[in-house]
Protein backbone atom coordinates (compact mmCIF):
# COMPACT_ATOMS: atom_id res chain seq x y z
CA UNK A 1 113.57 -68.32 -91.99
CA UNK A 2 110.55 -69.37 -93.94
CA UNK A 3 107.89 -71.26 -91.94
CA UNK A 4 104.23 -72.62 -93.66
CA UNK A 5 101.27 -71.59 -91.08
CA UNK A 6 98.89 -73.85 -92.64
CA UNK A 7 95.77 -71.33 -93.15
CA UNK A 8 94.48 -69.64 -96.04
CA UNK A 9 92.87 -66.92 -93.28
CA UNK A 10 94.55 -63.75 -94.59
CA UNK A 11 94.28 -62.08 -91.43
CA UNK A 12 95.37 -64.53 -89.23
CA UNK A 13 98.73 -64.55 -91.22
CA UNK A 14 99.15 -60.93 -90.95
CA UNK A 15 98.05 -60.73 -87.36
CA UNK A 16 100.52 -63.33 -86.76
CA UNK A 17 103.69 -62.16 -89.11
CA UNK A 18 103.04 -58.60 -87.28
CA UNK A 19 102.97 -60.41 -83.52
CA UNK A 20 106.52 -62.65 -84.22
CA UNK A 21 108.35 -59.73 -86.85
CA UNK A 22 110.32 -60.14 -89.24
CA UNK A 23 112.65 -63.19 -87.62
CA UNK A 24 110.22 -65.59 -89.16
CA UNK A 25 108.75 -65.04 -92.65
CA UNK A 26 105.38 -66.74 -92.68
CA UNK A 27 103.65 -68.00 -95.99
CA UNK A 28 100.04 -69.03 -95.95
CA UNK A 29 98.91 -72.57 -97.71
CA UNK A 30 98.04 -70.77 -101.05
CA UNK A 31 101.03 -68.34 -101.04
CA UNK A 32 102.92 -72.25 -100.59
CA UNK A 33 100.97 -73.42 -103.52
CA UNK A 34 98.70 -75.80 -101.20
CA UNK A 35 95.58 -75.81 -102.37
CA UNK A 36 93.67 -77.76 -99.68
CA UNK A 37 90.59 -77.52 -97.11
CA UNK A 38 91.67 -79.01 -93.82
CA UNK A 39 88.62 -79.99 -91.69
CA UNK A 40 88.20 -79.06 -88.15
CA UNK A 41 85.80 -81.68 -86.49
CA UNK A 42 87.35 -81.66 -82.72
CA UNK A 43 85.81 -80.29 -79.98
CA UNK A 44 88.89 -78.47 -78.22
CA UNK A 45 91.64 -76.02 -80.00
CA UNK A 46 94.10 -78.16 -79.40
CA UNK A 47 92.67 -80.85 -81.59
CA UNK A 48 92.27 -78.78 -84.28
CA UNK A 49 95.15 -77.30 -84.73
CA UNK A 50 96.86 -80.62 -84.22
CA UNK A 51 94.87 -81.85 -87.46
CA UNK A 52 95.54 -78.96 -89.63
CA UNK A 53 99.82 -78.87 -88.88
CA UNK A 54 99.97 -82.90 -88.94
CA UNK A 55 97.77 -82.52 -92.52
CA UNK A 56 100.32 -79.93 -93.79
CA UNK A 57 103.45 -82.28 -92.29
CA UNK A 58 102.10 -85.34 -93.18
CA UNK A 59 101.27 -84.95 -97.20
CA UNK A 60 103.73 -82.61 -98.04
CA UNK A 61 106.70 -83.30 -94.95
CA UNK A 62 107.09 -79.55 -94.58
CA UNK A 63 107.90 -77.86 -91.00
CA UNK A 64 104.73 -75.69 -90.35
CA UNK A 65 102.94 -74.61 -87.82
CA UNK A 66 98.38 -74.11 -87.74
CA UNK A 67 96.66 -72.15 -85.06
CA UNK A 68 93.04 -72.54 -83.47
CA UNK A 69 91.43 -69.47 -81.66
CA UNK A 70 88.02 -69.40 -79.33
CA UNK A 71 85.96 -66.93 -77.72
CA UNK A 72 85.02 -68.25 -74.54
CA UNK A 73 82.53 -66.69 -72.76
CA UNK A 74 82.27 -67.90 -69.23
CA UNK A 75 78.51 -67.22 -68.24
CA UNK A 76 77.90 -69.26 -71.04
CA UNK A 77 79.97 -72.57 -70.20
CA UNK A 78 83.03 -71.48 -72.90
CA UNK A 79 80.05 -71.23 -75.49
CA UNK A 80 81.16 -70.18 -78.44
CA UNK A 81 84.33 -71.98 -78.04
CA UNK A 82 85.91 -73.81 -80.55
CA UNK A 83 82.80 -73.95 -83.03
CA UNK A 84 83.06 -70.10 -83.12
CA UNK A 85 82.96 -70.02 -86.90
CA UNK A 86 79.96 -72.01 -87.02
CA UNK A 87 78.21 -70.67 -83.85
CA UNK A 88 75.24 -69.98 -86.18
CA UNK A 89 75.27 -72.16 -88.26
CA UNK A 90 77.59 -74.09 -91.24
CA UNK A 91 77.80 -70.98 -93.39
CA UNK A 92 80.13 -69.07 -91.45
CA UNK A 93 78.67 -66.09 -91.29
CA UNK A 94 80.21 -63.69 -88.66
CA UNK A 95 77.47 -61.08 -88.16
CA UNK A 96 74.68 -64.16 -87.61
CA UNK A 97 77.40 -65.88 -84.89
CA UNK A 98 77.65 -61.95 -83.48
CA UNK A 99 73.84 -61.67 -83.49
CA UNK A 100 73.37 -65.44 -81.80
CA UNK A 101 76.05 -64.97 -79.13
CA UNK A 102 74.39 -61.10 -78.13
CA UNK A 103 70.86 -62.17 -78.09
CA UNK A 104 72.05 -65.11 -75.16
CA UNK A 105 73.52 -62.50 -73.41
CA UNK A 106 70.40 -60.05 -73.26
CA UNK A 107 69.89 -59.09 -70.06
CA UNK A 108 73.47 -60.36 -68.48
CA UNK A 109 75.62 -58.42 -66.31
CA UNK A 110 78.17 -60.59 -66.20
CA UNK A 111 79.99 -60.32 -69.76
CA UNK A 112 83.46 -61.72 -68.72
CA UNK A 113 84.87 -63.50 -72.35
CA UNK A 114 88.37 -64.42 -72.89
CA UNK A 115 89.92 -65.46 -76.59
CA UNK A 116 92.39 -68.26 -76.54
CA UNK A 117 94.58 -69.44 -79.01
CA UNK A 118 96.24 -72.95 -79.61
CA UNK A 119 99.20 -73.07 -82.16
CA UNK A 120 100.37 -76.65 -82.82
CA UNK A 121 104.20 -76.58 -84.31
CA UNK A 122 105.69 -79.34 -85.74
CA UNK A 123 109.33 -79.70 -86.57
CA UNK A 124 111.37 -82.74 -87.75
CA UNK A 125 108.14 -84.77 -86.92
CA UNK A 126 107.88 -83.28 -83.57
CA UNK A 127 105.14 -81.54 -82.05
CA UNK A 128 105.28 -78.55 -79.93
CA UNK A 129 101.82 -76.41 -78.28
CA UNK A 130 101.61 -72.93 -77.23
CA UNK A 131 98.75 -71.17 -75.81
CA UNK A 132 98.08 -67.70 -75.91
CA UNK A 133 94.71 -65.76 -73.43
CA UNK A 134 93.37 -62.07 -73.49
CA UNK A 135 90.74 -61.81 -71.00
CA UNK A 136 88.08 -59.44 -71.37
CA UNK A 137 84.49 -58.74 -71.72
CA UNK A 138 81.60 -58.68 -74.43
CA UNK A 139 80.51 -55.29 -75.73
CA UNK A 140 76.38 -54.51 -75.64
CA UNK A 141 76.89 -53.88 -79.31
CA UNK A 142 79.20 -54.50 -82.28
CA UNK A 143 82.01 -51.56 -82.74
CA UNK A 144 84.70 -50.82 -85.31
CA UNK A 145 85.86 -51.78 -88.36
CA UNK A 146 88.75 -53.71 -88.42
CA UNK A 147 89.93 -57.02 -87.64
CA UNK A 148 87.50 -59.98 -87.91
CA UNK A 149 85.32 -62.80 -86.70
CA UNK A 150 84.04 -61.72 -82.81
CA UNK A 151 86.68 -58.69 -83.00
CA UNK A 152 83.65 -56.05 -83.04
CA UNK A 153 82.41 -57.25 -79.88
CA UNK A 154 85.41 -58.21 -77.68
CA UNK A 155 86.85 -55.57 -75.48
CA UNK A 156 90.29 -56.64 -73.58
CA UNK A 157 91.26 -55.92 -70.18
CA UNK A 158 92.77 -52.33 -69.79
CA UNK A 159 90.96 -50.98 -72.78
CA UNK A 160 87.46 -49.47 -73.58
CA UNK A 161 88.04 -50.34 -77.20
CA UNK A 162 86.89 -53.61 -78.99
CA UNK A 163 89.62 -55.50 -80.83
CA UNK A 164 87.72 -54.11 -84.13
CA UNK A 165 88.27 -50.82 -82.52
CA UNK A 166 91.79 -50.92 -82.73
CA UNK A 167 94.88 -50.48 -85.55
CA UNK A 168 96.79 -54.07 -85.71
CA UNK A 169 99.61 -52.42 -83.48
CA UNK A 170 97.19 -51.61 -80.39
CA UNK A 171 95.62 -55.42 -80.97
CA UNK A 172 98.85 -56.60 -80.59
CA UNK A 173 99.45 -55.37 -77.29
CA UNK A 174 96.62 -57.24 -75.87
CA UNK A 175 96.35 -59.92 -78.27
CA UNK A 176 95.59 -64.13 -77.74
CA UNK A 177 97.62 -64.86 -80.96
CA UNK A 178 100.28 -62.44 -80.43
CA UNK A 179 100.90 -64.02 -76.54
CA UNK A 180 101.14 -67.34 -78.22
CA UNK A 181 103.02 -66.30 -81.44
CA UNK A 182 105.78 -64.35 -78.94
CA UNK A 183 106.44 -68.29 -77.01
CA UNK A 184 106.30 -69.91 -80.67
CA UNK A 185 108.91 -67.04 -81.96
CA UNK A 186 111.07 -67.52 -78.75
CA UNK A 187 110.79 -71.28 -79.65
CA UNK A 188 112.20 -70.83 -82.63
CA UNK A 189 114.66 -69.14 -82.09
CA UNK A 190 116.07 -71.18 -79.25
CA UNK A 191 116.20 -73.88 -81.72
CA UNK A 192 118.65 -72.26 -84.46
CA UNK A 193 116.61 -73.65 -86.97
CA UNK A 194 118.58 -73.20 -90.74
CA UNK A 195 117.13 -70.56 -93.12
């Protein structure tokens, strides 16, 4: 079965196609031929992904499902939450939100983080939520290559790697969107939804 996950975020799609296999294919908004920039002005994850999945549904009446991910790091009230992306300003610029969270954490034992994801589903004009956690900590420095926005930084319970660290396949087994993409999958496929 096809399914839209309304985001052009390359990485997110494989991250999430690689979490649910190959049950579900997923196609991103430009693979769909959707050529649109969905805001996300809420202040929780569940808000935003609600907008992006009702935007998709709502203009073009297509099942899809959008996701919304923080990194919440408890010392710092859930700071930088759901305005990750823009922790350092509007630009988006992942090394300058790395920088900004690291220099408010100079000096702090206490590094406990967790990432949470939100996906919002909707089918048939229904709306479904599922929520995904990895708990964990933030590294004293960036590490690794791969992956993307706080990945460099975040190290999960029961590793000594960051999530940057690691090949898709070790992410996976620790993974926030992977938790949340296994109860969407299983969703699914209670729901015998037609090719």
């Amino acid at each position: 079965m096809k399914l839209i996950f309304a985001t052009n975020n390359a990485h997110k799609i494989a991250e999430m196609q690689a979490g649910i296999g190959h049950a579900f294919e997923l196609t991103g908004l430009r693979d769909a031929g959707i050529n649109i920039d969905i805001p996300e002005p809420h202040n929780t994850l569940e808000e935003n992904a609600s907008e992006k999945s009702w935007t998709i549904y709502r203009q073009f009446g297509i099942n899809c499902f959008s996701e919304d991910t923080g990194l919440e790091v408890y010392v710092l009230g859930g700071e930088p939450g759901v305005k990750g992306a823009r922790y350092a300003g509007e630009d988006r610029d992942f090394e300058s939100n790395i920088e900004k969270l690291l220099s408010k954490l100079l000096g702090v034992k206490d590094r406990s983080a967790r990432f949470r994801t939100i996906i919002s589903l909707i089918i048939e004009g229904k709306e479904y939520f599922f929520e995904g956690i990895c708990e964990g900590s933030i590294g004293m420095l960036p590490a690794g290559t791969s992956g993307f926005g706080y990945d460099a930084i975040f190290v999960p319970d029961g590793s000594s790697k960051t999530f940057a660290e690691m090949s898709l396949e070790e992410k996976n087994r620790y993974s926030h969107r992977k938790k949340a993409g296994d109860k969407l999958e299983g969703f699914l496929q209670q729901m015998h939804l037609p090719a």
